[in-house]
Protein backbone atom coordinates (compact mmCIF):
# COMPACT_ATOMS: atom_id res chain seq x y z
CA UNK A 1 -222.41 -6.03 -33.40
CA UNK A 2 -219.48 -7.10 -35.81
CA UNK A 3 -219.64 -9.76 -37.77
CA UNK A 4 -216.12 -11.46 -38.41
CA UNK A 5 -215.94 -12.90 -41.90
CA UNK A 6 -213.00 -15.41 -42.29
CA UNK A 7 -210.05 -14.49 -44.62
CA UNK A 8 -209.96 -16.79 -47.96
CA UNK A 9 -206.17 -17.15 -49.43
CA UNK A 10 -205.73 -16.47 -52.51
CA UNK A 11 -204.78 -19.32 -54.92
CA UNK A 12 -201.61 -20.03 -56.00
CA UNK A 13 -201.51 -20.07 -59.92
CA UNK A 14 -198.19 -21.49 -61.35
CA UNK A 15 -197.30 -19.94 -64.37
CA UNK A 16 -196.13 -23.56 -66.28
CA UNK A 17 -193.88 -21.88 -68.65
CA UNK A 18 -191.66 -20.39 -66.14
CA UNK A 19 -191.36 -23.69 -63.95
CA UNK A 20 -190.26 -25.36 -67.25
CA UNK A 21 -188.12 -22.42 -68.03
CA UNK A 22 -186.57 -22.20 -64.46
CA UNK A 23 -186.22 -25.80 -64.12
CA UNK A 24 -184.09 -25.74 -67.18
CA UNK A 25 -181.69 -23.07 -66.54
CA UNK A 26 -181.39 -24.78 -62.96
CA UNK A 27 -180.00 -28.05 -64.70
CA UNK A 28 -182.60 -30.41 -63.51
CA UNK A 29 -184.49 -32.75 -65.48
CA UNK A 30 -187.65 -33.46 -64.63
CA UNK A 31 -186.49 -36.41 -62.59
CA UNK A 32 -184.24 -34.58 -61.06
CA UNK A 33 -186.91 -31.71 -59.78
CA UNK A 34 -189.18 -35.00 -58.49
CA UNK A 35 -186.16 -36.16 -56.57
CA UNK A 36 -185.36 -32.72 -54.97
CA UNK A 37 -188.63 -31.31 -54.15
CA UNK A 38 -190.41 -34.84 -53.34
CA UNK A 39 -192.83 -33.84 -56.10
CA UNK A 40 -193.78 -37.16 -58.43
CA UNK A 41 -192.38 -36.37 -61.57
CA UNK A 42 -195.38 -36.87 -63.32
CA UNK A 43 -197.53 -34.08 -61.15
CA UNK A 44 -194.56 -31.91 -62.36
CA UNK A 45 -195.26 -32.80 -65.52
CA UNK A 46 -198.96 -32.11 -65.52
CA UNK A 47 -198.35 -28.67 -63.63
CA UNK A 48 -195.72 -27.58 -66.75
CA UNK A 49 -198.66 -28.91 -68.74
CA UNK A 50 -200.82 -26.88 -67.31
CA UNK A 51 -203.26 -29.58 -66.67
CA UNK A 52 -202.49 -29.61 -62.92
CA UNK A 53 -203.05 -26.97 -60.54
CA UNK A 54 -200.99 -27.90 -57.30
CA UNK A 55 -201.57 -26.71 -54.02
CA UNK A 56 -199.74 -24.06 -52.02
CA UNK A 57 -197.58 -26.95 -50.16
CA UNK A 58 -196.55 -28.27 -53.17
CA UNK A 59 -195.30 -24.91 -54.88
CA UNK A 60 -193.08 -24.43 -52.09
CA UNK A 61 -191.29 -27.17 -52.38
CA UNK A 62 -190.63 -26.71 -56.21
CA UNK A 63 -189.52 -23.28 -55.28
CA UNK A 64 -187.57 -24.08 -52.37
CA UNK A 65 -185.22 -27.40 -54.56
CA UNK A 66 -185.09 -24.86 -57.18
CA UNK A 67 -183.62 -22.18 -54.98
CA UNK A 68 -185.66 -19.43 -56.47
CA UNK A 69 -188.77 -16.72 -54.66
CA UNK A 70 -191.80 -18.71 -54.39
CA UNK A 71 -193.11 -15.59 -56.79
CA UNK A 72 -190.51 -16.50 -59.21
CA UNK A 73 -192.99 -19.65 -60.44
CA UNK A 74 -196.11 -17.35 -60.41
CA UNK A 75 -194.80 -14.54 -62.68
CA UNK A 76 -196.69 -14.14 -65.70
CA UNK A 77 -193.95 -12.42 -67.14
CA UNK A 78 -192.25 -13.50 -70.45
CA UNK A 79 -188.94 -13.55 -69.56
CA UNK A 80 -187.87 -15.69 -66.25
CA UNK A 81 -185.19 -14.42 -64.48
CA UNK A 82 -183.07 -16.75 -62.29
């Protein structure tokens, strides 16, 4: 008999330097990036924080107004490349 075990997705981890850093060098504000991504600028502020861990949905959008690879906001590298 096999037993099927259901798949768990990993969590998405934002590394909050490099949303800060590639918000910048996009020219938004933090206004701005709540406007574009429909992302309350005070979540965005608590996830650059690091005092807010948002959910997969949520990442995308920040990604997708800032035009960069969803991975781009989960590096834990250093330097952000945009």
């Amino acid at each position: 008999m096999v037993r099927i075990v259901p798949l768990r997705c990993p969590t998405m981890q934002v590394n909050p330097q490099a949303l800060r850093v590639i918000r910048e060098r996009s020219g938004y504000t933090v206004r701005g990036l709540a406007e574009a991504s429909k992302v309350s600028h005070a979540s965005i502020t608590r996830i650059e924080q690091g005092s807010q861990r948002p959910s997969p949905p949520i990442v995308k959008r920040l990604a997708q107004a800032l035009d960069v690879p969803l991975v781009a906001l989960l590096s834990d590298e250093e330097e952000v490349a945009v």
